[in-house]
C-alpha atoms as a PDB file:
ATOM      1  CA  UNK A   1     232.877 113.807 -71.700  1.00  0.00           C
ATOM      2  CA  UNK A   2     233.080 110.012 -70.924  1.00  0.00           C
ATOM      3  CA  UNK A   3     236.142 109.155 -68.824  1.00  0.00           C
ATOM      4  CA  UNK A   4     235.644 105.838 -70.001  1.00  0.00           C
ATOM      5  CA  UNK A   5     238.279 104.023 -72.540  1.00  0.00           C
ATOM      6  CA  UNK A   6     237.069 104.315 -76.263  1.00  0.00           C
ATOM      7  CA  UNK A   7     235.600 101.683 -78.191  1.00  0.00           C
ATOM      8  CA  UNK A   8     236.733 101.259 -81.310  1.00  0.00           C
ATOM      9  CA  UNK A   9     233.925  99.038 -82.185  1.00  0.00           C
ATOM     10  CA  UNK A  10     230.991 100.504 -84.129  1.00  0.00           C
ATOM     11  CA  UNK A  11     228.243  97.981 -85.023  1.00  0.00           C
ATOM     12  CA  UNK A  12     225.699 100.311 -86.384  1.00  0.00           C
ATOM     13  CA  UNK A  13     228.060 102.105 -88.330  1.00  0.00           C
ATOM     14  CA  UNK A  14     229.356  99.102 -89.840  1.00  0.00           C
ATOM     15  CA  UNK A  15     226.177  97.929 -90.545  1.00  0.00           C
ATOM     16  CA  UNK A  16     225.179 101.119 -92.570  1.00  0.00           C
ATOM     17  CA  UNK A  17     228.313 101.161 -94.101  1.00  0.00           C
ATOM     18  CA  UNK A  18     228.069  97.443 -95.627  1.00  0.00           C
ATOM     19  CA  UNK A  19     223.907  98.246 -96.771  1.00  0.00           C
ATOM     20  CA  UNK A  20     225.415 101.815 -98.165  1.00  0.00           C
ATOM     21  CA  UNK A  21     228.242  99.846 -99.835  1.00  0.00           C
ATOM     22  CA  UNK A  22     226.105  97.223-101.512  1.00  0.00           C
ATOM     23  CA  UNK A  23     224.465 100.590-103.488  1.00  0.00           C
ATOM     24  CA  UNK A  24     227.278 103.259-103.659  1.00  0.00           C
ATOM     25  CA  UNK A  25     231.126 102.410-104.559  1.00  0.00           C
ATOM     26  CA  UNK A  26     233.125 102.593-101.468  1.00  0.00           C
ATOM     27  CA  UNK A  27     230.130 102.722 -99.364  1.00  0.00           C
ATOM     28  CA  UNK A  28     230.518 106.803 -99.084  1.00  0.00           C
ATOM     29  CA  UNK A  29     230.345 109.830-101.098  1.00  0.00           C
ATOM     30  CA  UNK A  30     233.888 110.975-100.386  1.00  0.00           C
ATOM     31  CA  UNK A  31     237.198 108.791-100.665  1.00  0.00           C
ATOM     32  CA  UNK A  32     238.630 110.549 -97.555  1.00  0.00           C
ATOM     33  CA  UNK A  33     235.650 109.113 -95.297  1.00  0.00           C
ATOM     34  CA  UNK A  34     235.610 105.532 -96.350  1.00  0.00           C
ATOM     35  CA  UNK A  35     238.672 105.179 -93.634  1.00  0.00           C
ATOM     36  CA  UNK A  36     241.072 103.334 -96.042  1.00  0.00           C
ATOM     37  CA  UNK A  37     243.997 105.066 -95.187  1.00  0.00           C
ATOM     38  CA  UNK A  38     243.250 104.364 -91.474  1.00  0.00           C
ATOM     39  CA  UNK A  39     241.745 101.483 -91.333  1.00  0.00           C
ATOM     40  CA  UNK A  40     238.375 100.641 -89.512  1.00  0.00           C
ATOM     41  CA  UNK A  41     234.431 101.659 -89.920  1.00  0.00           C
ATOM     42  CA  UNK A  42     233.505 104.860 -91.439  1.00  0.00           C
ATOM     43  CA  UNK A  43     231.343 106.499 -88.490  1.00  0.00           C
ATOM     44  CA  UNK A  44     227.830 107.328 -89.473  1.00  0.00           C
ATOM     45  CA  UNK A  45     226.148 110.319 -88.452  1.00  0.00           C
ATOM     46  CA  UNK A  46     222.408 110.833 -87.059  1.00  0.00           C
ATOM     47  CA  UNK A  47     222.616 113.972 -85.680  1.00  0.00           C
ATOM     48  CA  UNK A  48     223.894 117.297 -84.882  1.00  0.00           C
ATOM     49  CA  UNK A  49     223.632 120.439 -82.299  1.00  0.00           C
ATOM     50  CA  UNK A  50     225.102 123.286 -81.733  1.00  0.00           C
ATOM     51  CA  UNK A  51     229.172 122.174 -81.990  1.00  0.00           C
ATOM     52  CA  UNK A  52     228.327 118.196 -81.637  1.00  0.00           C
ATOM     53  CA  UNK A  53     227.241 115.326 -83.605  1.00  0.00           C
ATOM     54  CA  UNK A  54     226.514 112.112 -82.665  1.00  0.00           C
ATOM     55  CA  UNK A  55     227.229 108.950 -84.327  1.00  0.00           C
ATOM     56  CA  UNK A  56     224.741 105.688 -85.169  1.00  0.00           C
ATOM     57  CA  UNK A  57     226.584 104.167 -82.237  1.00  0.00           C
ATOM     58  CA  UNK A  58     225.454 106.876 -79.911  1.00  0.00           C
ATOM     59  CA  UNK A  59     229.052 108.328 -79.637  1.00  0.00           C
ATOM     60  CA  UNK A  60     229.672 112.569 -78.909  1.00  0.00           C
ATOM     61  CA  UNK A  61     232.318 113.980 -81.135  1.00  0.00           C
ATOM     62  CA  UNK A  62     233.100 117.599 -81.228  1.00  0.00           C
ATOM     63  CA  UNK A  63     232.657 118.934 -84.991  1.00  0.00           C
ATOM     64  CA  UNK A  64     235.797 120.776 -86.168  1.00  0.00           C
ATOM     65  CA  UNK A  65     235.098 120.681 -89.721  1.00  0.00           C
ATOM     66  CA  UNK A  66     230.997 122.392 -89.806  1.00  0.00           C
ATOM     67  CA  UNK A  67     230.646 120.574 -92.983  1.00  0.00           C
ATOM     68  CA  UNK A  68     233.978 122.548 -94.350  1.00  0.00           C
ATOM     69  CA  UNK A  69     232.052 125.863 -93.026  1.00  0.00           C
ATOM     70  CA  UNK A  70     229.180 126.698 -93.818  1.00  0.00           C
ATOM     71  CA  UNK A  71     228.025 125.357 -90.334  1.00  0.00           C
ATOM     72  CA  UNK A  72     229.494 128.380 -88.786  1.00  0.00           C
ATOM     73  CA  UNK A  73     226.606 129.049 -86.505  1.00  0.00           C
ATOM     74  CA  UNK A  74     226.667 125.061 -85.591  1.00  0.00           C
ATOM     75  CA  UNK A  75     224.378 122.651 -86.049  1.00  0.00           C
ATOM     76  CA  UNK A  76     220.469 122.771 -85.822  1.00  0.00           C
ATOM     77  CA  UNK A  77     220.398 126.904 -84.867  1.00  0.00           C
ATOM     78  CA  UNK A  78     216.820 128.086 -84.623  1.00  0.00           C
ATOM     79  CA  UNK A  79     217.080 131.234 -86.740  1.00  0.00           C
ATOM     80  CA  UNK A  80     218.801 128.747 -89.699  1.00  0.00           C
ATOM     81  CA  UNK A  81     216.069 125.913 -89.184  1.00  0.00           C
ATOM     82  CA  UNK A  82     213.148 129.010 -89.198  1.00  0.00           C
ATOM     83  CA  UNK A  83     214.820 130.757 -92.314  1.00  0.00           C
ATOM     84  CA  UNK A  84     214.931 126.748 -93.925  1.00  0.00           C
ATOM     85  CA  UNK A  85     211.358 126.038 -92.875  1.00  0.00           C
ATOM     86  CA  UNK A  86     210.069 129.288 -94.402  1.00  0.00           C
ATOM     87  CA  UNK A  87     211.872 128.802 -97.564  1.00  0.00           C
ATOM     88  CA  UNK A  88     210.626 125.418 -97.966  1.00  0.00           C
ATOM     89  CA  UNK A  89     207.022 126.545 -97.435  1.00  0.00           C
ATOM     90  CA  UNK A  90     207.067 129.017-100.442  1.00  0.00           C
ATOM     91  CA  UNK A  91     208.591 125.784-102.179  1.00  0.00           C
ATOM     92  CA  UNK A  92     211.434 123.403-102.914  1.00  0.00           C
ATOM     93  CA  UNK A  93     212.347 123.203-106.553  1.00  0.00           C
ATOM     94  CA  UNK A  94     210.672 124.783-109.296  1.00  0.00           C
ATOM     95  CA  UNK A  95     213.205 123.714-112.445  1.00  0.00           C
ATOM     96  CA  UNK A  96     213.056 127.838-113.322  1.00  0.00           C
ATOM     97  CA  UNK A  97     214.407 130.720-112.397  1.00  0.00           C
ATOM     98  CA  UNK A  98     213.187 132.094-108.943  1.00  0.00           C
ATOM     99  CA  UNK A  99     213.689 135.203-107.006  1.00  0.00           C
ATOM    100  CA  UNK A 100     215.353 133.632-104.283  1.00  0.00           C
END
Protein backbone atom coordinates (compact mmCIF):
# COMPACT_ATOMS: atom_id res chain seq x y z
CA UNK A 1 0.00 0.00 0.00
CA UNK A 2 1.10 3.55 -1.12
CA UNK A 3 2.20 5.69 1.83
CA UNK A 4 1.63 8.44 -0.35
CA UNK A 5 -1.39 11.12 0.28
CA UNK A 6 -4.54 10.21 -1.88
CA UNK A 7 -5.59 11.91 -4.85
CA UNK A 8 -8.83 12.67 -5.12
CA UNK A 9 -8.51 13.45 -8.70
CA UNK A 10 -9.57 10.82 -11.24
CA UNK A 11 -9.25 11.90 -14.91
CA UNK A 12 -9.98 8.67 -16.57
CA UNK A 13 -12.77 7.98 -14.49
CA UNK A 14 -14.26 11.20 -15.13
CA UNK A 15 -13.78 10.89 -18.54
CA UNK A 16 -15.73 7.51 -18.76
CA UNK A 17 -18.18 8.75 -16.60
CA UNK A 18 -19.11 11.96 -18.85
CA UNK A 19 -18.95 9.43 -22.43
CA UNK A 20 -21.15 6.79 -20.16
CA UNK A 21 -23.40 9.71 -19.13
CA UNK A 22 -23.99 11.12 -22.59
CA UNK A 23 -25.72 7.31 -23.26
CA UNK A 24 -27.08 6.09 -19.84
CA UNK A 25 -29.05 8.46 -17.23
CA UNK A 26 -26.80 9.25 -14.42
CA UNK A 27 -23.89 7.93 -16.20
CA UNK A 28 -24.21 4.41 -14.10
CA UNK A 29 -26.40 1.53 -13.68
CA UNK A 30 -26.99 2.02 -9.97
CA UNK A 31 -28.06 5.40 -8.16
CA UNK A 32 -25.79 4.52 -5.17
CA UNK A 33 -22.55 4.63 -7.53
CA UNK A 34 -23.12 7.82 -9.38
CA UNK A 35 -21.50 9.53 -6.02
CA UNK A 36 -24.32 12.13 -5.55
CA UNK A 37 -24.64 11.84 -2.08
CA UNK A 38 -20.83 12.28 -1.75
CA UNK A 39 -19.89 14.25 -4.16
CA UNK A 40 -17.00 13.65 -6.74
CA UNK A 41 -16.25 11.04 -9.80
CA UNK A 42 -17.75 7.70 -9.79
CA UNK A 43 -14.47 5.39 -9.96
CA UNK A 44 -14.37 3.12 -12.92
CA UNK A 45 -13.22 -0.27 -12.78
CA UNK A 46 -10.77 -2.27 -15.27
CA UNK A 47 -9.90 -4.98 -13.34
CA UNK A 48 -9.94 -7.42 -10.62
CA UNK A 49 -7.78 -10.28 -8.69
CA UNK A 50 -8.05 -12.22 -6.08
CA UNK A 51 -9.46 -9.49 -3.18
CA UNK A 52 -8.40 -6.24 -5.40
CA UNK A 53 -9.58 -4.17 -8.17
CA UNK A 54 -8.09 -1.54 -9.78
CA UNK A 55 -9.52 1.57 -11.03
CA UNK A 56 -9.15 3.44 -14.76
CA UNK A 57 -6.81 5.69 -12.84
CA UNK A 58 -4.57 2.84 -11.90
CA UNK A 59 -5.62 3.07 -8.16
CA UNK A 60 -5.62 -0.48 -5.65
CA UNK A 61 -8.72 -0.71 -3.58
CA UNK A 62 -9.47 -3.66 -1.47
CA UNK A 63 -13.02 -5.18 -2.56
CA UNK A 64 -15.34 -5.55 0.46
CA UNK A 65 -18.45 -5.89 -1.37
CA UNK A 66 -17.42 -9.18 -4.17
CA UNK A 67 -20.09 -7.79 -6.29
CA UNK A 68 -22.66 -8.21 -3.11
CA UNK A 69 -21.18 -11.98 -2.94
CA UNK A 70 -21.11 -13.98 -5.30
CA UNK A 71 -17.31 -13.14 -5.65
CA UNK A 72 -16.67 -15.20 -2.65
CA UNK A 73 -13.68 -16.95 -4.05
CA UNK A 74 -12.38 -13.29 -5.33
CA UNK A 75 -11.80 -12.09 -8.41
CA UNK A 76 -10.36 -13.86 -11.60
CA UNK A 77 -9.91 -17.59 -9.64
CA UNK A 78 -8.68 -20.17 -12.11
CA UNK A 79 -11.11 -22.98 -11.31
CA UNK A 80 -14.16 -20.10 -11.87
CA UNK A 81 -12.48 -18.68 -15.17
CA UNK A 82 -11.92 -22.72 -16.38
CA UNK A 83 -15.58 -23.70 -15.30
CA UNK A 84 -16.67 -20.08 -17.39
CA UNK A 85 -14.46 -20.92 -20.35
CA UNK A 86 -15.86 -24.46 -20.63
CA UNK A 87 -19.36 -23.36 -20.37
CA UNK A 88 -18.95 -20.84 -22.95
CA UNK A 89 -17.43 -23.37 -25.36
CA UNK A 90 -20.56 -25.69 -25.32
CA UNK A 91 -22.31 -22.17 -25.94
CA UNK A 92 -23.63 -18.84 -24.75
CA UNK A 93 -27.33 -18.39 -25.29
CA UNK A 94 -29.55 -20.63 -26.98
CA UNK A 95 -33.20 -18.69 -26.34
CA UNK A 96 -34.45 -22.51 -25.07
CA UNK A 97 -34.34 -24.52 -22.43
CA UNK A 98 -30.86 -26.16 -21.73
CA UNK A 99 -29.55 -28.70 -19.38
CA UNK A 100 -27.34 -26.48 -17.70
Amino acid sequence: MSELPYSYEAPVSQALFDRAAAVTPGGVNSPVRAFRAVGGTPRFMVSGKGAWLTDADGREYVDLVCSWGPMILGHSHPEVIAAVQEAVARGTSFGTPGEG
